[in-house]
PDB file of N, CA and C in Angstrom:
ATOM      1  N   UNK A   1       0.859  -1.159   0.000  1.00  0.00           N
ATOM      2  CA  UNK A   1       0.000   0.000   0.000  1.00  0.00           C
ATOM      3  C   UNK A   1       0.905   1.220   0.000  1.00  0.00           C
ATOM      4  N   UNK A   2       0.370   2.215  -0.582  1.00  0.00           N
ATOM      5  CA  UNK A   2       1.227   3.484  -0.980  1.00  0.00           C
ATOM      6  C   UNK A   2       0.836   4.804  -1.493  1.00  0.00           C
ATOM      7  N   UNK A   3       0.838   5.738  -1.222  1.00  0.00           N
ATOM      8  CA  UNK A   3       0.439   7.046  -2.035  1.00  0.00           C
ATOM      9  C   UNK A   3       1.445   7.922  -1.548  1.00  0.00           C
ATOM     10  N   UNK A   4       1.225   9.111  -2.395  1.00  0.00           N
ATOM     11  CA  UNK A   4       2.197  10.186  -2.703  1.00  0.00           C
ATOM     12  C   UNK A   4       1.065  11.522  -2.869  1.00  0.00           C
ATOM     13  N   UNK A   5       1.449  12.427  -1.809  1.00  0.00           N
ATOM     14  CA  UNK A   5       0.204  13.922  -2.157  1.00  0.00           C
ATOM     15  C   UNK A   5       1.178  14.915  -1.995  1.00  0.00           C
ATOM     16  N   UNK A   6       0.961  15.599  -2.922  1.00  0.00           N
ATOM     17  CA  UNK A   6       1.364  17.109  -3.312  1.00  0.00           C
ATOM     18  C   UNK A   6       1.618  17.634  -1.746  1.00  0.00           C
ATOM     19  N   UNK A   7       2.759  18.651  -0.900  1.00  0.00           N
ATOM     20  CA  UNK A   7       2.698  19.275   0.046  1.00  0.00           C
ATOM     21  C   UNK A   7       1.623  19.982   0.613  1.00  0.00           C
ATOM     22  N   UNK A   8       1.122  20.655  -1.260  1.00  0.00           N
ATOM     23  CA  UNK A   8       0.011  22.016  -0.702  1.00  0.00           C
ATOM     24  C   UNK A   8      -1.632  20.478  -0.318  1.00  0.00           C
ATOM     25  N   UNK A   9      -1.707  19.716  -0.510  1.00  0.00           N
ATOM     26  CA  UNK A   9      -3.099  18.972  -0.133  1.00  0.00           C
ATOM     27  C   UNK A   9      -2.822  18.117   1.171  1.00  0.00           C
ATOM     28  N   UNK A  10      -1.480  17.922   1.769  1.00  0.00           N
ATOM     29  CA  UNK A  10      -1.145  17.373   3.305  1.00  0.00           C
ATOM     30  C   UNK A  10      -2.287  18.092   4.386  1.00  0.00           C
ATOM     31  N   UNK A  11      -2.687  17.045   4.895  1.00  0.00           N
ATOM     32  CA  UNK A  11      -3.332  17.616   6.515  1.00  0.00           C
ATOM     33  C   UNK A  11      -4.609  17.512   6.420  1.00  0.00           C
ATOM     34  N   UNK A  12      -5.387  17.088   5.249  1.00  0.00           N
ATOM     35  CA  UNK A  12      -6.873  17.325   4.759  1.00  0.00           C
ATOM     36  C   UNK A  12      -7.695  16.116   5.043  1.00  0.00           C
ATOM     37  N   UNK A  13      -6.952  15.268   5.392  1.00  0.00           N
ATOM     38  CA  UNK A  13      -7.132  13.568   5.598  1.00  0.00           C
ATOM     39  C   UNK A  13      -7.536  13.372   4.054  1.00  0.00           C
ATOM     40  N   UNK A  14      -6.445  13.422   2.892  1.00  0.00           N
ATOM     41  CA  UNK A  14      -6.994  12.715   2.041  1.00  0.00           C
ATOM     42  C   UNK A  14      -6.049  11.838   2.363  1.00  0.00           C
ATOM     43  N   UNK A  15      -5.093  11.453   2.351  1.00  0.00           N
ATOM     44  CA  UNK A  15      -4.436  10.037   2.897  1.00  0.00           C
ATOM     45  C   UNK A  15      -5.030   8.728   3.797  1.00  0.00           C
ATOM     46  N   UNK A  16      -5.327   9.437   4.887  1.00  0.00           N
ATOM     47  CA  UNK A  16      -6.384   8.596   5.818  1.00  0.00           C
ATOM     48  C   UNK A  16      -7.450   8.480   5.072  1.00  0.00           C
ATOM     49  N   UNK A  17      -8.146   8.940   4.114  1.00  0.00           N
ATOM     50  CA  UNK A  17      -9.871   8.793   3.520  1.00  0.00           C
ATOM     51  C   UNK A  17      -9.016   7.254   2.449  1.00  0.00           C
ATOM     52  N   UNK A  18      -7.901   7.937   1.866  1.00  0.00           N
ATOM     53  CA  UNK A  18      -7.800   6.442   0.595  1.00  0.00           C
ATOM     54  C   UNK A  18      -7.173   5.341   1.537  1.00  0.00           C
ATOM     55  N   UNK A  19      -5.771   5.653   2.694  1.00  0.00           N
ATOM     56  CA  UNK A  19      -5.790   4.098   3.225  1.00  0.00           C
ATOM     57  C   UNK A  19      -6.807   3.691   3.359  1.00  0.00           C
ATOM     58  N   UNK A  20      -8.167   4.023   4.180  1.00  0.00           N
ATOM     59  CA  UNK A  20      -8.767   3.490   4.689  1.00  0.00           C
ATOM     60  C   UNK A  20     -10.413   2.629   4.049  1.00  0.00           C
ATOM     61  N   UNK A  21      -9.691   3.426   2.461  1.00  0.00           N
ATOM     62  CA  UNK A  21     -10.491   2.678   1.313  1.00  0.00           C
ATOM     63  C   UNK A  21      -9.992   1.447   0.608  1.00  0.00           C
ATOM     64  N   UNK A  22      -8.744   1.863   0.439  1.00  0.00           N
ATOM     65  CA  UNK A  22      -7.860   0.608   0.158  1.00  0.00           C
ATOM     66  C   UNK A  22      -7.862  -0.866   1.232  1.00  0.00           C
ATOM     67  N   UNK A  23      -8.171  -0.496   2.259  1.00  0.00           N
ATOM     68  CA  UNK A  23      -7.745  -1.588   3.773  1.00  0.00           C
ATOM     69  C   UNK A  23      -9.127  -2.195   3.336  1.00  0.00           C
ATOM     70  N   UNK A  24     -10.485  -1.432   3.442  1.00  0.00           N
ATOM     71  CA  UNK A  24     -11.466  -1.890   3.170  1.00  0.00           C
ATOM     72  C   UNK A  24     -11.305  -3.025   1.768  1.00  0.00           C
ATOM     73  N   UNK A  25     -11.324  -2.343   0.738  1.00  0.00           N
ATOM     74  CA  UNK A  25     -10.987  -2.889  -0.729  1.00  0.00           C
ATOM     75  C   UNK A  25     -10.296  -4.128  -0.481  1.00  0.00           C
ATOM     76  N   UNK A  26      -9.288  -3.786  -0.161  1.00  0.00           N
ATOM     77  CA  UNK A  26      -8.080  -5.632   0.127  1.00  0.00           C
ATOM     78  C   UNK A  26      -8.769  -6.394   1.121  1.00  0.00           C
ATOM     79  N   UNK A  27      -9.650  -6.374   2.121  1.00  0.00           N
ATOM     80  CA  UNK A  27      -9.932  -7.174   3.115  1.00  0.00           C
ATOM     81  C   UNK A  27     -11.518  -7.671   3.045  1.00  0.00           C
ATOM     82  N   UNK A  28     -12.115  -6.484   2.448  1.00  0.00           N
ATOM     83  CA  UNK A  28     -13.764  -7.044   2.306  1.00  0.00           C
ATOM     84  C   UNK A  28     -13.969  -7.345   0.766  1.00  0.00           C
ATOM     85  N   UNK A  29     -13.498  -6.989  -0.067  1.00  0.00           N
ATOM     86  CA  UNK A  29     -13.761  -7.296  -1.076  1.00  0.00           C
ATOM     87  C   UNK A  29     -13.165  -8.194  -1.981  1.00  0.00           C
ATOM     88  N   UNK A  30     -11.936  -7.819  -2.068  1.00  0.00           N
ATOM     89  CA  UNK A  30     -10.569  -8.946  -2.317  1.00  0.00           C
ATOM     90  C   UNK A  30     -10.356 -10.159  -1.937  1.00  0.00           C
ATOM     91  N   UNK A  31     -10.731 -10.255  -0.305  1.00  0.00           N
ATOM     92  CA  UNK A  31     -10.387 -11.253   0.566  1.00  0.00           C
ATOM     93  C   UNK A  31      -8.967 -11.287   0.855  1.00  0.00           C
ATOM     94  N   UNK A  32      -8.047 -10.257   0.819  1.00  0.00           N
ATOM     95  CA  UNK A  32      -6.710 -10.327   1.167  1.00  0.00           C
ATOM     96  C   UNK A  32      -6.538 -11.028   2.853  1.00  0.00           C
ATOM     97  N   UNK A  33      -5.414 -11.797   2.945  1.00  0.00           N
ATOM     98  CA  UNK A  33      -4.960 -11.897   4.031  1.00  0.00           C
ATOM     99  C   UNK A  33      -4.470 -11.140   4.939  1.00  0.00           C
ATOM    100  N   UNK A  34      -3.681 -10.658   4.095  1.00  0.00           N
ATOM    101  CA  UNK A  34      -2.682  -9.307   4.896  1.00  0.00           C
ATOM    102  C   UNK A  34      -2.243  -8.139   3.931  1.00  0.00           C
ATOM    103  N   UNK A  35      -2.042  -7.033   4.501  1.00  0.00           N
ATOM    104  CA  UNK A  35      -1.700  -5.732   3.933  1.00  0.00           C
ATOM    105  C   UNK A  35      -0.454  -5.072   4.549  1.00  0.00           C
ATOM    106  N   UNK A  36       0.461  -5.081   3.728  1.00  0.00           N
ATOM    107  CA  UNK A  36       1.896  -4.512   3.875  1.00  0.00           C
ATOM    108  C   UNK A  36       2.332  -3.159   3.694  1.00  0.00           C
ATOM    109  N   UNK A  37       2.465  -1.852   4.293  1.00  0.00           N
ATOM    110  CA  UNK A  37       2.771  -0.668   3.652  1.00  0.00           C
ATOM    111  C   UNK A  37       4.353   0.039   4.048  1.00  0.00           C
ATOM    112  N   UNK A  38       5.323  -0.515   3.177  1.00  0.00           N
ATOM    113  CA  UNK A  38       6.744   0.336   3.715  1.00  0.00           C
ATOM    114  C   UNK A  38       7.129   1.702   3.231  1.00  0.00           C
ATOM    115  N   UNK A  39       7.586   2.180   4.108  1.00  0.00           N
ATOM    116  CA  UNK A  39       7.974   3.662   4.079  1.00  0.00           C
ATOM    117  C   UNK A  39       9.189   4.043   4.582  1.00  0.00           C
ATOM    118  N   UNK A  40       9.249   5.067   4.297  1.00  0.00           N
ATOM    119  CA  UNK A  40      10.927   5.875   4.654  1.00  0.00           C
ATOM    120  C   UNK A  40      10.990   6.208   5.900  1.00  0.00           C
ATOM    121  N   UNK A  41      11.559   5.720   6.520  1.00  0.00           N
ATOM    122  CA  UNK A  41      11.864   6.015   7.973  1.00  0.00           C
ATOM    123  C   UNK A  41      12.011   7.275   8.589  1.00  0.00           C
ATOM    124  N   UNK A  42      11.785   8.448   7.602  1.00  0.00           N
ATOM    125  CA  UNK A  42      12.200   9.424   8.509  1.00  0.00           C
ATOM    126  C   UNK A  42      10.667   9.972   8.205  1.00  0.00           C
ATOM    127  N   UNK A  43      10.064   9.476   7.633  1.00  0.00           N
ATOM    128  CA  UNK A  43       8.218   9.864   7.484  1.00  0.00           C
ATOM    129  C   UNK A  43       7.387   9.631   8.941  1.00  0.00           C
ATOM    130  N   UNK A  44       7.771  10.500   9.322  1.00  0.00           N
ATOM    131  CA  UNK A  44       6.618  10.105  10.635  1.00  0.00           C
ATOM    132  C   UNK A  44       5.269  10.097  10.783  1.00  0.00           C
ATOM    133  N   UNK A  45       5.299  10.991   9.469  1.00  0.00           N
ATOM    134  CA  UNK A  45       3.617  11.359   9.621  1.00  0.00           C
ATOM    135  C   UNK A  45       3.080  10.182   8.706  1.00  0.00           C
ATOM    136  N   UNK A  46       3.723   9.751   7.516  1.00  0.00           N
ATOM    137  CA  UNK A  46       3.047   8.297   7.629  1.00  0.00           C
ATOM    138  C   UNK A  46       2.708   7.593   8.392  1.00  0.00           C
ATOM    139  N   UNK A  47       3.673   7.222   9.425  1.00  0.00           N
ATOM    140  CA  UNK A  47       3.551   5.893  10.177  1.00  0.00           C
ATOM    141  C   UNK A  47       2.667   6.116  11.304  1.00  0.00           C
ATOM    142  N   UNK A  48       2.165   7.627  12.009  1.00  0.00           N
ATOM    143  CA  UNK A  48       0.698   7.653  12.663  1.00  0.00           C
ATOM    144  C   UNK A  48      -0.176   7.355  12.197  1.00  0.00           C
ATOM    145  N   UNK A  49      -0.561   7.668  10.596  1.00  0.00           N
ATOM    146  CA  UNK A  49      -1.440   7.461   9.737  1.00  0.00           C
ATOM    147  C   UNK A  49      -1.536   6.027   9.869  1.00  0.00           C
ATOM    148  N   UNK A  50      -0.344   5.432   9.634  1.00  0.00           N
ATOM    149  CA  UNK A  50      -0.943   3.505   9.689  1.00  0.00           C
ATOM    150  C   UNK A  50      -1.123   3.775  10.967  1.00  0.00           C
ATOM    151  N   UNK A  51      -0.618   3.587  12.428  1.00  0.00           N
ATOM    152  CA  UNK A  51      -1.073   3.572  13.491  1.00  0.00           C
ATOM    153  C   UNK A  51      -2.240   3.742  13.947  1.00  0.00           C
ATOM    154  N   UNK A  52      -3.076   5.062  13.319  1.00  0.00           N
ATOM    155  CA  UNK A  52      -3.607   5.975  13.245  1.00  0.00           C
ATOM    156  C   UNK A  52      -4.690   4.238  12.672  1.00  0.00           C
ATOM    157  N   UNK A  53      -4.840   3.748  11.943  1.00  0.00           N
ATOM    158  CA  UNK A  53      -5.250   2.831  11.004  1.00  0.00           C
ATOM    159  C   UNK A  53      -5.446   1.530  11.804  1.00  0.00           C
ATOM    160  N   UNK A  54      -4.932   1.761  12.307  1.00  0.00           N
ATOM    161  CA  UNK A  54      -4.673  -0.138  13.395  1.00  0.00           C
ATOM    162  C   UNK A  54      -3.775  -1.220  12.883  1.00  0.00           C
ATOM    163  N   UNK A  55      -2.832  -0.283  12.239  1.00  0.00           N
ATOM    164  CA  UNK A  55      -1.190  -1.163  11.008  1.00  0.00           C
ATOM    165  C   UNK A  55      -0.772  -1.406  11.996  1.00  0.00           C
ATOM    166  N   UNK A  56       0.078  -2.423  12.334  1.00  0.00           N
ATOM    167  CA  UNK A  56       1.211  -2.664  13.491  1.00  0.00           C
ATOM    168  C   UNK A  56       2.806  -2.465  12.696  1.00  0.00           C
ATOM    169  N   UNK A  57       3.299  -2.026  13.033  1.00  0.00           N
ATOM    170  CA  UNK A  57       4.443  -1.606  13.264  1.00  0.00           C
ATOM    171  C   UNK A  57       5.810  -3.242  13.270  1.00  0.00           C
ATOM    172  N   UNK A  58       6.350  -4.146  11.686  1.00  0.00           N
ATOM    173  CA  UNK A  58       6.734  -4.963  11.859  1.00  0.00           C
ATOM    174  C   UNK A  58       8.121  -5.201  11.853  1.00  0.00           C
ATOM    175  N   UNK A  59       8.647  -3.988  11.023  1.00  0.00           N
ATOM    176  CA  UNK A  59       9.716  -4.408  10.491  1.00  0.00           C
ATOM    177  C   UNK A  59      10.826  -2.945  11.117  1.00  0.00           C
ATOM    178  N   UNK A  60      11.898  -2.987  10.727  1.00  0.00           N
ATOM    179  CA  UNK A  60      12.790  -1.618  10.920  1.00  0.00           C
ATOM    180  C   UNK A  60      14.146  -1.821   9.918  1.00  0.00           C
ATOM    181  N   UNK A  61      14.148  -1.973   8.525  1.00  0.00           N
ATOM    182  CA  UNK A  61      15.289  -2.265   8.031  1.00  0.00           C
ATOM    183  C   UNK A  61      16.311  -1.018   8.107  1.00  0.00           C
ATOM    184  N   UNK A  62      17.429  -0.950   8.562  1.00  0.00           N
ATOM    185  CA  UNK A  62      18.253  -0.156   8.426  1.00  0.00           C
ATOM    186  C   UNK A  62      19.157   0.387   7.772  1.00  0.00           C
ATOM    187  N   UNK A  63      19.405   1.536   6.646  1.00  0.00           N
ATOM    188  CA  UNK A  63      20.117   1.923   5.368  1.00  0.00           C
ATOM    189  C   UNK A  63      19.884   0.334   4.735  1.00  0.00           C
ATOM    190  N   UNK A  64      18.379   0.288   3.882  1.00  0.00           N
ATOM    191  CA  UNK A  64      17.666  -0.188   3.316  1.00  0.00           C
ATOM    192  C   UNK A  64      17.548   0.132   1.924  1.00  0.00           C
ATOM    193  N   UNK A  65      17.948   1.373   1.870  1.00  0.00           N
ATOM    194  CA  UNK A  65      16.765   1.967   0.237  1.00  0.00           C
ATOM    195  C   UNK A  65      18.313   2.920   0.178  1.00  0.00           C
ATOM    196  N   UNK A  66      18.592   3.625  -1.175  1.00  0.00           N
ATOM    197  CA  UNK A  66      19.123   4.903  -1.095  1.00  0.00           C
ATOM    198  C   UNK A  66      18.424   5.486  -2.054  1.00  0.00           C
ATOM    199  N   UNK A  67      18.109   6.771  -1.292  1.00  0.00           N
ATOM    200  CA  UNK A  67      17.231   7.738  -1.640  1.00  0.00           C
ATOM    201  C   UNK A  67      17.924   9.271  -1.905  1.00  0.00           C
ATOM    202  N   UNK A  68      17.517   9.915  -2.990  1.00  0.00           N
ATOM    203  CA  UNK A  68      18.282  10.974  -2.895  1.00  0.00           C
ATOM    204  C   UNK A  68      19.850  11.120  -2.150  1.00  0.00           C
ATOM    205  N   UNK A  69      20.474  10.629  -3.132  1.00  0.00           N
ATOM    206  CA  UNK A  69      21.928  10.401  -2.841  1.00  0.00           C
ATOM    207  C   UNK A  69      22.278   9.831  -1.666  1.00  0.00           C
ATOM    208  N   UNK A  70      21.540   9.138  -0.114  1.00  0.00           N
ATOM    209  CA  UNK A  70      22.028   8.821   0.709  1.00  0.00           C
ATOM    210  C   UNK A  70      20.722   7.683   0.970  1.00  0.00           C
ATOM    211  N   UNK A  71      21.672   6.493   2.050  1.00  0.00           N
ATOM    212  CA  UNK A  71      20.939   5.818   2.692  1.00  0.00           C
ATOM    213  C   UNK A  71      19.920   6.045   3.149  1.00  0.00           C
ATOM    214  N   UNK A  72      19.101   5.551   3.323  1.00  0.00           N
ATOM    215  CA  UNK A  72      17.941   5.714   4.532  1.00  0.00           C
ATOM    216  C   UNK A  72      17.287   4.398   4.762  1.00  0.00           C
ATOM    217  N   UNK A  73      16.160   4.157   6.097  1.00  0.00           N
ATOM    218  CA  UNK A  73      15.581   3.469   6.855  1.00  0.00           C
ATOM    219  C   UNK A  73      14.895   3.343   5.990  1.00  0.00           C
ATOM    220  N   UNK A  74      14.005   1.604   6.294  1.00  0.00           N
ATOM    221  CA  UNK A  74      12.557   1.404   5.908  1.00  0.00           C
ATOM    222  C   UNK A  74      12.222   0.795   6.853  1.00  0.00           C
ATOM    223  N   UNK A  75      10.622   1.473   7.156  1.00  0.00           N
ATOM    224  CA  UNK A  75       9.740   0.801   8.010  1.00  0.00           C
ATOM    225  C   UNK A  75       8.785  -0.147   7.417  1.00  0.00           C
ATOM    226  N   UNK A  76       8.194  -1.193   8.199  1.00  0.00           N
ATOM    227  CA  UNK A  76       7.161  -2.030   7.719  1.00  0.00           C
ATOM    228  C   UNK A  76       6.224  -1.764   8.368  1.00  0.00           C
ATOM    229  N   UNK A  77       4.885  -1.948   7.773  1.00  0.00           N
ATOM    230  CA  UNK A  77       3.810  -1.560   8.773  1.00  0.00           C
ATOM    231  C   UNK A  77       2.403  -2.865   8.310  1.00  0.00           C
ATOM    232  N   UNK A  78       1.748  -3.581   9.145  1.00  0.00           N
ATOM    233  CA  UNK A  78       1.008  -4.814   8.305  1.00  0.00           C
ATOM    234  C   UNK A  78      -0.074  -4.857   8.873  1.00  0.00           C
ATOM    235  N   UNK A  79      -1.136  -5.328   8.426  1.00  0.00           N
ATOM    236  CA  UNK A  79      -2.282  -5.676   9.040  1.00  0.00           C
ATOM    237  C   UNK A  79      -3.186  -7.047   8.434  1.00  0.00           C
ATOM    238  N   UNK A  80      -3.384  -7.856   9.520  1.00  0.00           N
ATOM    239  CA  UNK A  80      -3.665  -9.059   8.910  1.00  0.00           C
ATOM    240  C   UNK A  80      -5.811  -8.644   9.021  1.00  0.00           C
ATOM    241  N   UNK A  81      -6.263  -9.671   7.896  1.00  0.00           N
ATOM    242  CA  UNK A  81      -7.431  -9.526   7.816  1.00  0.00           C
ATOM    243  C   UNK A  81      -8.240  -9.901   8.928  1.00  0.00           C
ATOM    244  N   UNK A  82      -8.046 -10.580  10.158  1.00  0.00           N
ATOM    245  CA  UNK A  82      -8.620 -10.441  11.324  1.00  0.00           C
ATOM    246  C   UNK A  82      -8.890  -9.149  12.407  1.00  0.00           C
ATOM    247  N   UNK A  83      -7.860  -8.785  12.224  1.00  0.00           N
ATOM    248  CA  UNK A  83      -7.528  -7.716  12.382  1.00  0.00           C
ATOM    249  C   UNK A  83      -8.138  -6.772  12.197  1.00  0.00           C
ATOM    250  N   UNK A  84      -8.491  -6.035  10.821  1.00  0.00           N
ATOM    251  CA  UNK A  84      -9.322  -5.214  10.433  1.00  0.00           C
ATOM    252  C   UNK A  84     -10.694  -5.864  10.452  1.00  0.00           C
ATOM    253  N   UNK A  85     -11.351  -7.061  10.792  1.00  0.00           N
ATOM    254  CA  UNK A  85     -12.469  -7.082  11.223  1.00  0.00           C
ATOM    255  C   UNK A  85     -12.567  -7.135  12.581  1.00  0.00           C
ATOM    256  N   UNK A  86     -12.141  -7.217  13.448  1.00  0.00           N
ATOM    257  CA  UNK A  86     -11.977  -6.934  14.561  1.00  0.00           C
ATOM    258  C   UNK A  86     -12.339  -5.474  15.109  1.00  0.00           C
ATOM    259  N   UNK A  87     -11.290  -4.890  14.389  1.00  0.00           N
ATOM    260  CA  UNK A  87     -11.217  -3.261  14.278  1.00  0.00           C
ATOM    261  C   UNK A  87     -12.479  -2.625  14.298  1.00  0.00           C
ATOM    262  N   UNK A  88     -12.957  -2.842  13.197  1.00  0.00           N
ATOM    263  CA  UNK A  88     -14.076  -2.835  12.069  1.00  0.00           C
ATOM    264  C   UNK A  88     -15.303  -3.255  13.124  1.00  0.00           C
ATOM    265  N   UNK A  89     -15.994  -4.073  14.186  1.00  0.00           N
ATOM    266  CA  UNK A  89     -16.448  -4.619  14.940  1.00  0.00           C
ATOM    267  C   UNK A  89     -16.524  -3.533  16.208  1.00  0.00           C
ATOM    268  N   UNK A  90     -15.272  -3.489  16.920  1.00  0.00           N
ATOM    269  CA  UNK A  90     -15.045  -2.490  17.573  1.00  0.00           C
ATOM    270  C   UNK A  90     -16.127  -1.004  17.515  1.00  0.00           C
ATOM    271  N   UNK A  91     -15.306  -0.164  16.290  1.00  0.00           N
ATOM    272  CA  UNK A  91     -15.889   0.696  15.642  1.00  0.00           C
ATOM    273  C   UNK A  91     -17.271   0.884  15.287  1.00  0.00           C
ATOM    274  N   UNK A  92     -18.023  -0.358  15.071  1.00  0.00           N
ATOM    275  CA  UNK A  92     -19.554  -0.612  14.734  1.00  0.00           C
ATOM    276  C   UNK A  92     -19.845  -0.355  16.057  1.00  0.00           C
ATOM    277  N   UNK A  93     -19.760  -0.874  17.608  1.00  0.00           N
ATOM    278  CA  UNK A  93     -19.990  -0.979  19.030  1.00  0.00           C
ATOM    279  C   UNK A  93     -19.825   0.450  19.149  1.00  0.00           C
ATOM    280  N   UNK A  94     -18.628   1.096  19.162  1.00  0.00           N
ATOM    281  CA  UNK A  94     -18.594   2.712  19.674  1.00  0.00           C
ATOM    282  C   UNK A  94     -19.417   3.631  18.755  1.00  0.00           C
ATOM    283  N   UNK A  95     -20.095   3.553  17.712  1.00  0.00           N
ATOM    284  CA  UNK A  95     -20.722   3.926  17.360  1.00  0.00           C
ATOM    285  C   UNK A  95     -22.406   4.125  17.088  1.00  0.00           C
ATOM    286  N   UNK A  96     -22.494   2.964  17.504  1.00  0.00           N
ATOM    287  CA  UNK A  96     -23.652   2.150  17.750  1.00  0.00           C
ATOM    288  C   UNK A  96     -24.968   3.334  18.962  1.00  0.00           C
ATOM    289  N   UNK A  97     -25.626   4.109  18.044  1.00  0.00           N
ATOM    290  CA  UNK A  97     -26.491   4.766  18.714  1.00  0.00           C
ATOM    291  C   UNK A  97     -27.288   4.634  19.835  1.00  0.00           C
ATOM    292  N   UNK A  98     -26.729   5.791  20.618  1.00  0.00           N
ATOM    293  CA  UNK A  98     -27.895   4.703  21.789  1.00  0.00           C
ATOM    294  C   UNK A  98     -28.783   5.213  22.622  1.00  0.00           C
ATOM    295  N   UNK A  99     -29.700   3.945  22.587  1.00  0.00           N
ATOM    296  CA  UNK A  99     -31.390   4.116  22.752  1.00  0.00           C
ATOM    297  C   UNK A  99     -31.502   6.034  23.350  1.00  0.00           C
ATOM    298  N   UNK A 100     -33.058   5.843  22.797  1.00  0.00           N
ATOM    299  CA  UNK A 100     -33.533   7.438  23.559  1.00  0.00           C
ATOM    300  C   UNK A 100     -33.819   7.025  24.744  1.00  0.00           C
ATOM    301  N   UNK A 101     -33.577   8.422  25.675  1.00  0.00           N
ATOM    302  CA  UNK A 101     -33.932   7.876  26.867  1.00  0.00           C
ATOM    303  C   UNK A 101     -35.568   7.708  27.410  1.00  0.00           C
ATOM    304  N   UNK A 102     -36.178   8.113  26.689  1.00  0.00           N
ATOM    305  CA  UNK A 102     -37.842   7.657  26.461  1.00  0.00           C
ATOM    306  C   UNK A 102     -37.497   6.284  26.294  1.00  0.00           C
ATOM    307  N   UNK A 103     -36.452   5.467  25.915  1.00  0.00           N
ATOM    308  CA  UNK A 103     -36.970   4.092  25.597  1.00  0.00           C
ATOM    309  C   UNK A 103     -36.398   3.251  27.070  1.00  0.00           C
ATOM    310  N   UNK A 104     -35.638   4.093  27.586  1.00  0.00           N
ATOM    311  CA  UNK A 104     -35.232   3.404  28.631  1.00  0.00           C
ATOM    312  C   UNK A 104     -36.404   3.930  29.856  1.00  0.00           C
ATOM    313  N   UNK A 105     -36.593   4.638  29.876  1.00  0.00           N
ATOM    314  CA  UNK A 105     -37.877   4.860  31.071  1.00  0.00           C
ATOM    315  C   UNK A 105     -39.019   4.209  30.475  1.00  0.00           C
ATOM    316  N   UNK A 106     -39.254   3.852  29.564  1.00  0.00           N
ATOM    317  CA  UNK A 106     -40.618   2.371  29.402  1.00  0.00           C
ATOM    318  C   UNK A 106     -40.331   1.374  29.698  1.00  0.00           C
ATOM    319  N   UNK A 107     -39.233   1.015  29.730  1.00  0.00           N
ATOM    320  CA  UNK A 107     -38.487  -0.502  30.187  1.00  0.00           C
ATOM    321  C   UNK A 107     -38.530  -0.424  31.250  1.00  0.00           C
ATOM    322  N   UNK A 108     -38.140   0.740  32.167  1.00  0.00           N
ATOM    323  CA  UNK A 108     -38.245   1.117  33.377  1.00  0.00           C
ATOM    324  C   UNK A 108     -39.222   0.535  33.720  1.00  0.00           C
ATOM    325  N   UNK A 109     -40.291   1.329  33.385  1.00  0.00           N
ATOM    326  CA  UNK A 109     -41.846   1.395  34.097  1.00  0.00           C
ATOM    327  C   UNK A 109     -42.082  -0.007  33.994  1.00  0.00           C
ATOM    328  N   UNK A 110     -41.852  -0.967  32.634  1.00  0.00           N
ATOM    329  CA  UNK A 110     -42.584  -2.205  32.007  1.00  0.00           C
ATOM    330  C   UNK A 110     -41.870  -3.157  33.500  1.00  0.00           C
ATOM    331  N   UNK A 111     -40.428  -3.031  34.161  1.00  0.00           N
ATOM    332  CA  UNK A 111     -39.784  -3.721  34.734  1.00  0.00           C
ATOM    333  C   UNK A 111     -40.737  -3.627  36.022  1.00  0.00           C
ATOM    334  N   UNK A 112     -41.017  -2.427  36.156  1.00  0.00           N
ATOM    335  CA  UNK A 112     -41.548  -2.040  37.635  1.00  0.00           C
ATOM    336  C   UNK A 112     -43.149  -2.882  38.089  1.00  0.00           C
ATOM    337  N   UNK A 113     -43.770  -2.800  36.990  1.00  0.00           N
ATOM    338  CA  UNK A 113     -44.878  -3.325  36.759  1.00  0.00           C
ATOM    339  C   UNK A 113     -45.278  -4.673  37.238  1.00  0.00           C
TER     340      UNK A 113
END
């Protein structure tokens, strides 16, 4: 998994809106097992974004890649498809509207009865 955004469109959550279309895409629709996203180690603000995501954090290769004339780090970041239904589960529960409180004072009364 991977994208690249212009400086001036950073901060808008379009990054977080497509991982989190892509994670969907590979896991509910695909049936992927697992989802892999490596990055440059000195990207931090990627790697909240997976965090940010429920990616775990797998790998740490060290002067890995050379990039613009010098070494640099790669991080691994993965998420297995249990995982994101799990997540996904979670998220349905904390969101999960709840009752009016008119519905809980009839239950009330119905209990009292």
């Amino acid at each position: 998994m991977g994208y690249v955004f212009h400086p001036d469109h950073a901060g808008h959550g379009y990054a977080t809106e497509a991982s989190r279309a892509l994670l969907k895409l590979g896991f509910e629709e695909l049936r992927l097992h697992r989802i892999q996203a490596e990055l440059n180690g000195r990207n931090t603000a990627s790697a909240r974004l997976l965090e940010r995501l429920g990616m775990r954090r797998e790998g740490h290769l060290r002067e890995s890649a050379f990039l613009d004339g010098e070494w640099s780090d790669e991080v691994i970041y993965a998420m297995l498809a249990r995982e994101w239904r799990d997540r996904q589960e979670e998220r349905a529960r904390r969101e999960k509207p709840a009752r009016p409180a008119k519905w809980a004072r009839q239950e009330e009364r119905g209990r009292q009865r």
